[in-house]
PDB file of N, CA and C in Angstrom:
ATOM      1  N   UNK A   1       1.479  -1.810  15.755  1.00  0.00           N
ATOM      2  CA  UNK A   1       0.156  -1.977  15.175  1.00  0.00           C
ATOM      3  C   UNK A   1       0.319  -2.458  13.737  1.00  0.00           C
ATOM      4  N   UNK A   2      -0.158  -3.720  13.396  1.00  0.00           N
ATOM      5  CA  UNK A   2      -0.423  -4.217  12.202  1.00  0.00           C
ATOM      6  C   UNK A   2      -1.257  -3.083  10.994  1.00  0.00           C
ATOM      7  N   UNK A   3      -0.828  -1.979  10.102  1.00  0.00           N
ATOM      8  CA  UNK A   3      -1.168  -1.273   9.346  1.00  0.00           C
ATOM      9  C   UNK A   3      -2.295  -1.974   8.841  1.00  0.00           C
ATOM     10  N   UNK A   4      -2.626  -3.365   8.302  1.00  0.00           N
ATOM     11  CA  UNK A   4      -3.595  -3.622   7.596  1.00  0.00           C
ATOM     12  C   UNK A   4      -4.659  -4.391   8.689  1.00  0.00           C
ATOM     13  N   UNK A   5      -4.468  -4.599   9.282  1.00  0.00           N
ATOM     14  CA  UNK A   5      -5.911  -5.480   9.957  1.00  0.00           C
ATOM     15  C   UNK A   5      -5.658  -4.459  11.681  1.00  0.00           C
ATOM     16  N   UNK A   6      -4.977  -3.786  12.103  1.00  0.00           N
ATOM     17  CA  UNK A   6      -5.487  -2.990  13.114  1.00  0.00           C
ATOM     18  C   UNK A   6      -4.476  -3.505  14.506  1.00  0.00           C
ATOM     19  N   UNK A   7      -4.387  -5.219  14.667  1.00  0.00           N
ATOM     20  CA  UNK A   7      -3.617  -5.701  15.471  1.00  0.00           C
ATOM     21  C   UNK A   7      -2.578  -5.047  15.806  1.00  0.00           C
ATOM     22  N   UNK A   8      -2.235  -5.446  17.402  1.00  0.00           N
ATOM     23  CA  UNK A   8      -1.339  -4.535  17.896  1.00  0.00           C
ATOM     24  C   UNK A   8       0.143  -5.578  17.729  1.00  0.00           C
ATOM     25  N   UNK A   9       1.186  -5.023  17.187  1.00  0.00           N
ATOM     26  CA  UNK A   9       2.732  -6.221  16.661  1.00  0.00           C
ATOM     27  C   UNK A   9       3.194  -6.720  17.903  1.00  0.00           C
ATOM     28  N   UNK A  10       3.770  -7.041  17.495  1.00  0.00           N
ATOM     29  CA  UNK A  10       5.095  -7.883  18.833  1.00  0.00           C
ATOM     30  C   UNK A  10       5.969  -6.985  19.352  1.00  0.00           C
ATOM     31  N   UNK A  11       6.741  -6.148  17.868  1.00  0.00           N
ATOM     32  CA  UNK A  11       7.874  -5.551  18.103  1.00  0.00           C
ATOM     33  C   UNK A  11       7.336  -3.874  18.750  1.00  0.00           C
ATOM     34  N   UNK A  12       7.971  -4.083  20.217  1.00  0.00           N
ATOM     35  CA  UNK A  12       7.922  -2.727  20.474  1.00  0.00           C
ATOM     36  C   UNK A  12       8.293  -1.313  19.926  1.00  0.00           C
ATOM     37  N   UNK A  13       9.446  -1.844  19.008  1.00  0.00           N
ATOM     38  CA  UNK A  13       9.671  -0.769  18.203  1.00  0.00           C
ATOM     39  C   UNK A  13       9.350  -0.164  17.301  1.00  0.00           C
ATOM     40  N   UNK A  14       8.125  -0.669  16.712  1.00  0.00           N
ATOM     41  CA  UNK A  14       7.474  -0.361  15.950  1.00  0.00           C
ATOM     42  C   UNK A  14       6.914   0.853  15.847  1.00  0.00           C
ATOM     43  N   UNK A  15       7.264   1.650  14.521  1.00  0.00           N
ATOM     44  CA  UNK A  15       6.838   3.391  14.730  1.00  0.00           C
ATOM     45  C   UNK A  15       5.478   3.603  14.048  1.00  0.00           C
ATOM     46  N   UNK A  16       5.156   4.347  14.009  1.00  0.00           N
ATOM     47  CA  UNK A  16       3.649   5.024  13.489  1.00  0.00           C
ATOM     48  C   UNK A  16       3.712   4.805  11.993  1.00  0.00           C
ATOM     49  N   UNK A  17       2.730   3.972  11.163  1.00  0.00           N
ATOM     50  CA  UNK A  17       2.492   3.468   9.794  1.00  0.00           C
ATOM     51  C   UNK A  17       2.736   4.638   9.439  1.00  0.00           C
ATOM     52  N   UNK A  18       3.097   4.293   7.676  1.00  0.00           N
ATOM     53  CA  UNK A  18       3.244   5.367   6.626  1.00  0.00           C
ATOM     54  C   UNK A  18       1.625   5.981   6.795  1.00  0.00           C
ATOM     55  N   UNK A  19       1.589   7.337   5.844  1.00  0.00           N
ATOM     56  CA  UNK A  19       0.095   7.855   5.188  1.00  0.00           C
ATOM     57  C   UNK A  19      -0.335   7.382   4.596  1.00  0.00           C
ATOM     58  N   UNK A  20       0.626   6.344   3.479  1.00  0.00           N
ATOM     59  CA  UNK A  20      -0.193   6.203   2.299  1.00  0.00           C
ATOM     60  C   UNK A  20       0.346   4.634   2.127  1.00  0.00           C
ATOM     61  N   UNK A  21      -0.392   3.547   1.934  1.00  0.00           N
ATOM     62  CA  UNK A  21      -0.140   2.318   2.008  1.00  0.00           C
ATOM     63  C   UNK A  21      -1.001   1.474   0.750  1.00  0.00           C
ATOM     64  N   UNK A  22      -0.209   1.249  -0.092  1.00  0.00           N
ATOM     65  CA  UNK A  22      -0.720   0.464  -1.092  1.00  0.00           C
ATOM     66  C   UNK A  22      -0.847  -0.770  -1.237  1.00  0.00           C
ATOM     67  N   UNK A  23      -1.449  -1.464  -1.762  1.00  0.00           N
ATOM     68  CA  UNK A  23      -1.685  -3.406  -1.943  1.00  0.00           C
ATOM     69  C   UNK A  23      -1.215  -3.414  -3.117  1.00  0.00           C
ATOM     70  N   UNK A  24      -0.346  -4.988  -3.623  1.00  0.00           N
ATOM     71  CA  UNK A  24      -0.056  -5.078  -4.623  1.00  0.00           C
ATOM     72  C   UNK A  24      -0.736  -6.714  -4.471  1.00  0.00           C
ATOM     73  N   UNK A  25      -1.002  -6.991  -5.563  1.00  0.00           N
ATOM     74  CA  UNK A  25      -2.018  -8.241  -5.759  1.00  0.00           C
ATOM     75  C   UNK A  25      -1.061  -8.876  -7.098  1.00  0.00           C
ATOM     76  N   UNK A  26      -0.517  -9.945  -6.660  1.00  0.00           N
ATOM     77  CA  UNK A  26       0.434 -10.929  -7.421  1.00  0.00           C
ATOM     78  C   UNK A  26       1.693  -9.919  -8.606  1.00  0.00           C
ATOM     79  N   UNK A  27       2.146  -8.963  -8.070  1.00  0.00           N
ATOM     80  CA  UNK A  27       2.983  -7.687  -8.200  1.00  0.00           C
ATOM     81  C   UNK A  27       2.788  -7.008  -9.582  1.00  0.00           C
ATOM     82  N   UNK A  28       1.124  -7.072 -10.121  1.00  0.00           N
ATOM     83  CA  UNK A  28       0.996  -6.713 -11.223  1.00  0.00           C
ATOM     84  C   UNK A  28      -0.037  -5.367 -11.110  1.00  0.00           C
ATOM     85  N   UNK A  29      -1.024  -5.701  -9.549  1.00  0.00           N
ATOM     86  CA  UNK A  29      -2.251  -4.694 -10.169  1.00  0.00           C
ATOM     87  C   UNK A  29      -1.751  -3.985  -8.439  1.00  0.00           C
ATOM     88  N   UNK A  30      -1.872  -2.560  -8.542  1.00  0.00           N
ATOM     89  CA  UNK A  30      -1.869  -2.168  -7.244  1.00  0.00           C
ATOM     90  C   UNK A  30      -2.929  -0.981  -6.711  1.00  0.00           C
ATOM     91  N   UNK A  31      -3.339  -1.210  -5.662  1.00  0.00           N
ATOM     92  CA  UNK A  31      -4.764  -0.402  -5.142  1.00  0.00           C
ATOM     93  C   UNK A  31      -4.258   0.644  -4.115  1.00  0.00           C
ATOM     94  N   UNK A  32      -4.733   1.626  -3.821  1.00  0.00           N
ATOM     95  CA  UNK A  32      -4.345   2.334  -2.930  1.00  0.00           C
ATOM     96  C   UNK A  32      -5.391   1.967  -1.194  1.00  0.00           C
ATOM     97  N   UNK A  33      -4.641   1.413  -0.680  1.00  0.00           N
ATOM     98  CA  UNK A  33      -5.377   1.057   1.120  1.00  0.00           C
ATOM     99  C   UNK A  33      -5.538   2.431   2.034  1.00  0.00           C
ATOM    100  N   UNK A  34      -4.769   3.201   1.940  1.00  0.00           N
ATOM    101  CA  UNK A  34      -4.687   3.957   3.025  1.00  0.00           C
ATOM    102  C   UNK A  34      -3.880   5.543   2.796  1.00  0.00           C
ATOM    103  N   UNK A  35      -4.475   6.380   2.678  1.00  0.00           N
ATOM    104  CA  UNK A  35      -3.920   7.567   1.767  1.00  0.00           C
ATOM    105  C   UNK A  35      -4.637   8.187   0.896  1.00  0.00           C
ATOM    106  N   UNK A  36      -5.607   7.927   0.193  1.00  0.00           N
ATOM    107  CA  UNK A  36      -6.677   8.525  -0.705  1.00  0.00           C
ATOM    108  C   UNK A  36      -6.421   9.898  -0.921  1.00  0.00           C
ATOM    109  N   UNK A  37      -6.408  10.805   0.433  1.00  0.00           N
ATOM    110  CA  UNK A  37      -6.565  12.375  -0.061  1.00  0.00           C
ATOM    111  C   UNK A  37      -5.249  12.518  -0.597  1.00  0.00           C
ATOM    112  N   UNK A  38      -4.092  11.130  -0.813  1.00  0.00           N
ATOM    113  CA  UNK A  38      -2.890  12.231  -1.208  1.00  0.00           C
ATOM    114  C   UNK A  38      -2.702  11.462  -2.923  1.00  0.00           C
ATOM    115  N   UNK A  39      -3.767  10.872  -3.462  1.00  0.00           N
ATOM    116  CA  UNK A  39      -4.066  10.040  -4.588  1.00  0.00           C
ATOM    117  C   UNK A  39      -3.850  10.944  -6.139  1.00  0.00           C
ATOM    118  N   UNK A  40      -4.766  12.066  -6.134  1.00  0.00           N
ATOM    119  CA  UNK A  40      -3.353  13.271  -7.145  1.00  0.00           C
ATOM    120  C   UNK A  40      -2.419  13.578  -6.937  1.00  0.00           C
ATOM    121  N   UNK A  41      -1.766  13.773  -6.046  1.00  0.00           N
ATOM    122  CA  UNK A  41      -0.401  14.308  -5.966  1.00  0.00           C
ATOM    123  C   UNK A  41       0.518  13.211  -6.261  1.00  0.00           C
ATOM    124  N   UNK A  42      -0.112  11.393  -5.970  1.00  0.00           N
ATOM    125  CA  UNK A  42       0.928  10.464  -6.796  1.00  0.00           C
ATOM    126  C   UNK A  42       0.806  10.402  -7.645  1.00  0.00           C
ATOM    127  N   UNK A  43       0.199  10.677  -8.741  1.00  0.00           N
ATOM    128  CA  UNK A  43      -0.169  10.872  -9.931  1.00  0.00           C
ATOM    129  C   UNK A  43       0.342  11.710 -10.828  1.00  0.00           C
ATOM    130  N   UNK A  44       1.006  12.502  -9.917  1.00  0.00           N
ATOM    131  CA  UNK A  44       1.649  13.661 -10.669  1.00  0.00           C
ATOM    132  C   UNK A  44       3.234  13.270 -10.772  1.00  0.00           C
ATOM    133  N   UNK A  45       3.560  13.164 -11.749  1.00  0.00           N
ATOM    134  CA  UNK A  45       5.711  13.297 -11.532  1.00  0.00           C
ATOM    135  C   UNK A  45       6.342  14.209 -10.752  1.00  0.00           C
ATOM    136  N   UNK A  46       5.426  15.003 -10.574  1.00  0.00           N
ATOM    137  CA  UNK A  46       6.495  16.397  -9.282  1.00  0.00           C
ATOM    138  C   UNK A  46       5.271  16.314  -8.170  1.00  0.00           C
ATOM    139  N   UNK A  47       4.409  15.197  -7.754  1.00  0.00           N
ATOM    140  CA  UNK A  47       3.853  15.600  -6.776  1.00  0.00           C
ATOM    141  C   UNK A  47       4.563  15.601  -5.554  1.00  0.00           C
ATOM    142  N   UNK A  48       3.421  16.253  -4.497  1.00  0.00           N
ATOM    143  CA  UNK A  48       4.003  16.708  -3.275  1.00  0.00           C
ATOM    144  C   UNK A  48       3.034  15.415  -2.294  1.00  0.00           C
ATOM    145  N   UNK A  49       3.965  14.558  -1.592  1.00  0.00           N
ATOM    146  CA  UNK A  49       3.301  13.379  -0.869  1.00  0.00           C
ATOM    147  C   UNK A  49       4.134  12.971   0.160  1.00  0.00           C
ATOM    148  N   UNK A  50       3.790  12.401   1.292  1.00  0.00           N
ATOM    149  CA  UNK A  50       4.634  12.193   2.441  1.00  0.00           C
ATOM    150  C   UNK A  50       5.213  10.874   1.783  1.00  0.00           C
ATOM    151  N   UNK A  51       6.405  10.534   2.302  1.00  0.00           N
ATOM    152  CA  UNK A  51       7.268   9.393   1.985  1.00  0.00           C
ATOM    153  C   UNK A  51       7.792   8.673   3.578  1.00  0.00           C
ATOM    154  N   UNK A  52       8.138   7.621   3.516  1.00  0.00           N
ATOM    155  CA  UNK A  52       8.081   6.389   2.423  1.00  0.00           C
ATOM    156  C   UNK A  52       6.723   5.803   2.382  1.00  0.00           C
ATOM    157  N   UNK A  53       6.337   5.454   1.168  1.00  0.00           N
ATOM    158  CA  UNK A  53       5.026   4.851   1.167  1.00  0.00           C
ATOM    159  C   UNK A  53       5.518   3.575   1.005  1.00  0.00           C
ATOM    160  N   UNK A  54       4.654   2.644   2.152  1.00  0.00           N
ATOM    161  CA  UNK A  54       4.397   1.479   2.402  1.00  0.00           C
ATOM    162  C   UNK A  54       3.470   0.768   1.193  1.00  0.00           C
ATOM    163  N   UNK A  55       4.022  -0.388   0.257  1.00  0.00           N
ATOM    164  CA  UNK A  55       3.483  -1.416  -0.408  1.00  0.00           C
ATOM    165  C   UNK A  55       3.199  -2.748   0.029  1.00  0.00           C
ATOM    166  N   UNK A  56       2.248  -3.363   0.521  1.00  0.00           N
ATOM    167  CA  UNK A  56       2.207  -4.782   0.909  1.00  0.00           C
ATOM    168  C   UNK A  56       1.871  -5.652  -0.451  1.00  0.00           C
ATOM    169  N   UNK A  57       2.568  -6.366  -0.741  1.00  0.00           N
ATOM    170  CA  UNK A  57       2.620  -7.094  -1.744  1.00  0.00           C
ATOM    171  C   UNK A  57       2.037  -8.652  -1.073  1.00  0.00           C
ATOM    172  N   UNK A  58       0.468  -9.188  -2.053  1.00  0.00           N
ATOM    173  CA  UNK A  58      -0.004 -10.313  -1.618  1.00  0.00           C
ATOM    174  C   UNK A  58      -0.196 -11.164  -3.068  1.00  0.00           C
ATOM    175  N   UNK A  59       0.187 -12.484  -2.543  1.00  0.00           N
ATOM    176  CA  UNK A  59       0.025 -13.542  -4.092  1.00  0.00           C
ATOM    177  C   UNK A  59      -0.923 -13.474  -4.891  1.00  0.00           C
ATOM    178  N   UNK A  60      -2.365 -13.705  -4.227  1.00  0.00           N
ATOM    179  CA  UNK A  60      -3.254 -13.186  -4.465  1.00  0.00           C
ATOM    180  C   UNK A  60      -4.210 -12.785  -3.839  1.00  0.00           C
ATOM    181  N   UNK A  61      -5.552 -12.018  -4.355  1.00  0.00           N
ATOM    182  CA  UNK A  61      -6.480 -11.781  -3.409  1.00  0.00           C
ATOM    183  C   UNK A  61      -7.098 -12.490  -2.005  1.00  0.00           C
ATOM    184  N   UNK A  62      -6.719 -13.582  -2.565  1.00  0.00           N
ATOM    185  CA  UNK A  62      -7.195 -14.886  -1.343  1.00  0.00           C
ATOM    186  C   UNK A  62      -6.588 -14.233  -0.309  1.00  0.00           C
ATOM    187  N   UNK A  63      -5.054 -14.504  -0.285  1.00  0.00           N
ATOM    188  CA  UNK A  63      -4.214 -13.925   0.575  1.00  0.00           C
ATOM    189  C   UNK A  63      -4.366 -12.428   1.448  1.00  0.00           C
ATOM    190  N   UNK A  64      -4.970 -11.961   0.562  1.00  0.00           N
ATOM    191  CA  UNK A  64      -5.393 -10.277   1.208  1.00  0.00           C
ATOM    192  C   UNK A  64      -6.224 -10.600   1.760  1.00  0.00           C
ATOM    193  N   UNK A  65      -7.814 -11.107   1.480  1.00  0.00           N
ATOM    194  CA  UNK A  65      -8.495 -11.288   2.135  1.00  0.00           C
ATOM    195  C   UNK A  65      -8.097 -12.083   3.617  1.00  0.00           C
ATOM    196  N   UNK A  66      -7.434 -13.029   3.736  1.00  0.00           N
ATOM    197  CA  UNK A  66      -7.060 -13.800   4.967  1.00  0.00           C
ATOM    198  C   UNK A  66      -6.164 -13.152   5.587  1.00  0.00           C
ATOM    199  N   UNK A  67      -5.149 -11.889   5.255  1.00  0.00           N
ATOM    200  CA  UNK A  67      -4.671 -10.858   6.127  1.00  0.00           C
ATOM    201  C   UNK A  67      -5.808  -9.720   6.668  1.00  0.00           C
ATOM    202  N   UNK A  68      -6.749  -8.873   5.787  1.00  0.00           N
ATOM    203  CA  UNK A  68      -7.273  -7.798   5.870  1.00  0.00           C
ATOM    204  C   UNK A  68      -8.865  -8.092   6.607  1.00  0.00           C
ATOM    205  N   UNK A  69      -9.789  -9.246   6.157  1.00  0.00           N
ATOM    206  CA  UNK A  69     -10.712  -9.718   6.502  1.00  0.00           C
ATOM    207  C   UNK A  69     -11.300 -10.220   5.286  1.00  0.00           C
ATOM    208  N   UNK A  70     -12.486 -10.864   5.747  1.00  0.00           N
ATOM    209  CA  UNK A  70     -13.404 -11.595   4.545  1.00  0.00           C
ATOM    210  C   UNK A  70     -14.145  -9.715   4.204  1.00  0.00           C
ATOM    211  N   UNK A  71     -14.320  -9.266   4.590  1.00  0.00           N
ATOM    212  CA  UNK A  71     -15.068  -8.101   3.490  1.00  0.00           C
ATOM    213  C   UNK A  71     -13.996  -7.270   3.197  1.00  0.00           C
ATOM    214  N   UNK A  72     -13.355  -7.819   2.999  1.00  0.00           N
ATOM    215  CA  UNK A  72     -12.005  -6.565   2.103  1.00  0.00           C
ATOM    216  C   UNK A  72     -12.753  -7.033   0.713  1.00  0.00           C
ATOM    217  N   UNK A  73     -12.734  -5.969  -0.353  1.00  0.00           N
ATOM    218  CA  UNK A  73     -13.105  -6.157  -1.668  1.00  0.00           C
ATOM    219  C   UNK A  73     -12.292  -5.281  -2.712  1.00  0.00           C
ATOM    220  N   UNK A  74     -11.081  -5.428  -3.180  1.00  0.00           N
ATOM    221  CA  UNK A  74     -10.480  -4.349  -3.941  1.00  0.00           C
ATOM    222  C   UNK A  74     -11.567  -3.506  -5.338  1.00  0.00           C
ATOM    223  N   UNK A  75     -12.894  -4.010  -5.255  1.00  0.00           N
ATOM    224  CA  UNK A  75     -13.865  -2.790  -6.121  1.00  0.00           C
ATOM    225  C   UNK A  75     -13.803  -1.547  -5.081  1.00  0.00           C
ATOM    226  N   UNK A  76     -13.228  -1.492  -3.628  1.00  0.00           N
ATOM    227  CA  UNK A  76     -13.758  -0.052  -2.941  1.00  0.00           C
ATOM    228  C   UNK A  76     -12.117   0.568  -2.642  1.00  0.00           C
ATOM    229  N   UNK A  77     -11.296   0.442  -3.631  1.00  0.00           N
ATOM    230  CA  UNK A  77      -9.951   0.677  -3.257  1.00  0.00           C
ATOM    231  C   UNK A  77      -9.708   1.340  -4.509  1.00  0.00           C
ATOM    232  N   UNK A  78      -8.463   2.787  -4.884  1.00  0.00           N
ATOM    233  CA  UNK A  78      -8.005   3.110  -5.925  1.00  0.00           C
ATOM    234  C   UNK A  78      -7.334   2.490  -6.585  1.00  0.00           C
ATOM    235  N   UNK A  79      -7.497   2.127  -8.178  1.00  0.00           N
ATOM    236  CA  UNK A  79      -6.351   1.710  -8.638  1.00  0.00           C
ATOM    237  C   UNK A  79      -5.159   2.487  -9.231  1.00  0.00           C
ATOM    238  N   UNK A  80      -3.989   1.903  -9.036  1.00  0.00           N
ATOM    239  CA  UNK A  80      -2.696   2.752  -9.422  1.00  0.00           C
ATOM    240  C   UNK A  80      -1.986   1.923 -10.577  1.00  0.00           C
ATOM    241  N   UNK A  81      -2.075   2.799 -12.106  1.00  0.00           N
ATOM    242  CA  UNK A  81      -1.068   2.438 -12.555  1.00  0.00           C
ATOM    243  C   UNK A  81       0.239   1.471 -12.237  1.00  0.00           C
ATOM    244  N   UNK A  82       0.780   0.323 -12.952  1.00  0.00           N
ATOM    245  CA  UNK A  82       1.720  -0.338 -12.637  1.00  0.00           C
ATOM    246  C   UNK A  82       3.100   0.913 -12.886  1.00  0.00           C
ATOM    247  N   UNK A  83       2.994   1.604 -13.796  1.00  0.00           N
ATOM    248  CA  UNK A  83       4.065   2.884 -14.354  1.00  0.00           C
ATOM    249  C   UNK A  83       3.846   3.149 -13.206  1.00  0.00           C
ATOM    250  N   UNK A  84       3.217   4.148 -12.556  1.00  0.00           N
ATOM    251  CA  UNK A  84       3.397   4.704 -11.542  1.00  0.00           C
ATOM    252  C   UNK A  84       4.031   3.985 -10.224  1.00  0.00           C
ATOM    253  N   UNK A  85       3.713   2.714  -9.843  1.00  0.00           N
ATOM    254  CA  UNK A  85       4.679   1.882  -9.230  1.00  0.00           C
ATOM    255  C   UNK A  85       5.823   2.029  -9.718  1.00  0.00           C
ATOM    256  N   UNK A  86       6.648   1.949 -10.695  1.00  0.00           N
ATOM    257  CA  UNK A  86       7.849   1.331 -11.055  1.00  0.00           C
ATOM    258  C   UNK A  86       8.884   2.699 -10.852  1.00  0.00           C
ATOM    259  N   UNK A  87       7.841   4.263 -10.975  1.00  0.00           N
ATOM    260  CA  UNK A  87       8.448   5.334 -10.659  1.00  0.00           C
ATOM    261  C   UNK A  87       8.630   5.631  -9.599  1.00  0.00           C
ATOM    262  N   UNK A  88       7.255   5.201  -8.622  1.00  0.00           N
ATOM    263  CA  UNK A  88       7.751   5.349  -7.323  1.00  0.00           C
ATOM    264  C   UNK A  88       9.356   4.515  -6.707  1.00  0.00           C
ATOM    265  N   UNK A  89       9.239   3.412  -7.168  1.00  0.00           N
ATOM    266  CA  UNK A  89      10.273   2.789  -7.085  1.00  0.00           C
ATOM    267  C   UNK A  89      11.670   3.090  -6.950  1.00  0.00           C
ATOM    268  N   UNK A  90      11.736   4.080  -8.745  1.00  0.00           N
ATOM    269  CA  UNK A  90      12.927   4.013  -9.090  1.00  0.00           C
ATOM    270  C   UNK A  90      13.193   5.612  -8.328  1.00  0.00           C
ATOM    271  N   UNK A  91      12.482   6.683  -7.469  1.00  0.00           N
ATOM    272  CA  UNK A  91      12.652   7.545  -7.044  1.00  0.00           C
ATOM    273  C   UNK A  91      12.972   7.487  -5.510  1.00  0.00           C
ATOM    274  N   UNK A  92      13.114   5.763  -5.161  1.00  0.00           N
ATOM    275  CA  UNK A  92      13.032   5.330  -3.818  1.00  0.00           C
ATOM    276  C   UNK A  92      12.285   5.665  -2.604  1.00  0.00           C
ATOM    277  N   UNK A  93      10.812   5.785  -3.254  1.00  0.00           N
ATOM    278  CA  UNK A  93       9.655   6.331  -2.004  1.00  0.00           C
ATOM    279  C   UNK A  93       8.777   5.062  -2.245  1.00  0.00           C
ATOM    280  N   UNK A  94       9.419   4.142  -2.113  1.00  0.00           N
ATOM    281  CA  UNK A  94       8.421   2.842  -1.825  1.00  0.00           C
ATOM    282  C   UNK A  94       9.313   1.991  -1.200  1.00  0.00           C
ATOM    283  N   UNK A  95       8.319   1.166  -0.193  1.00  0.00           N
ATOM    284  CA  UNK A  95       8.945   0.639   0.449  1.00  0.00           C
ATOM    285  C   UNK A  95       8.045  -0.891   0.093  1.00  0.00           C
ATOM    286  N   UNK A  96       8.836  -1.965  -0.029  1.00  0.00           N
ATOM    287  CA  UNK A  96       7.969  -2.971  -0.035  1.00  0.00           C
ATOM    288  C   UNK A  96       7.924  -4.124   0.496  1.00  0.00           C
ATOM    289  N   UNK A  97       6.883  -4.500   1.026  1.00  0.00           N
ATOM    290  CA  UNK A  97       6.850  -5.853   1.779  1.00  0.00           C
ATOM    291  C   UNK A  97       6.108  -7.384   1.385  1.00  0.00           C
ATOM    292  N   UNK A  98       6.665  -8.194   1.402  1.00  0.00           N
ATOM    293  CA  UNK A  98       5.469  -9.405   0.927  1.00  0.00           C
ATOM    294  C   UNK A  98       4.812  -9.989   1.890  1.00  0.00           C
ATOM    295  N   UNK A  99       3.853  -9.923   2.151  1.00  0.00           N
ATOM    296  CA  UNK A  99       2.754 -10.633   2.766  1.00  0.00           C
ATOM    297  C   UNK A  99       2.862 -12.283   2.424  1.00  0.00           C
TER     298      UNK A  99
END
């Protein structure tokens, strides 16, 4: 199952999406897609959050929109600190993909 638009993948092996799945929009601004109730606890340096969290990284919005649909609108999505990206990072609970 395609995490962002619902489609079912190719690869049979495909396991059950992360909890928490973030958008990154030309690898500067990032929104939270999918995960909300666990949105303090990334926020915190000792929070408690399921891992690995999934990042889809898109060039730009255009691009999201033509993966996610024409009414995707990142005004109804959390925004996340770029710091907080770069920690998730360097604590290796991100996983990232480019769209």
């Amino acid at each position: 199952m395609n995490a962002l638009n619902g489609i079912p993948g190719d690869d049979p092996n495909e396991g059950d999406e992360p909890p928490i799945i973030l958008l990154g929009i030309e690898k500067r601004s990032y929104y939270v897609y999918k995960g909300d109730e666990f949105l303090n606890q990334l926020l915190l340096a000792d929070g408690e959050f399921p891992t690995p969290i999934l990042c889809v990284n898109f060039d730009t919005v255009f691009d999201a929109k033509r993966v996610i649909g024409q009414d995707f609108s990142l005004a109804s999505y959390w925004v996340i600190h770029p710091e907080i990206i770069a920690r998730l990072r360097a604590d290796k609970c991100l996983i990232e993909a480019d769209e």
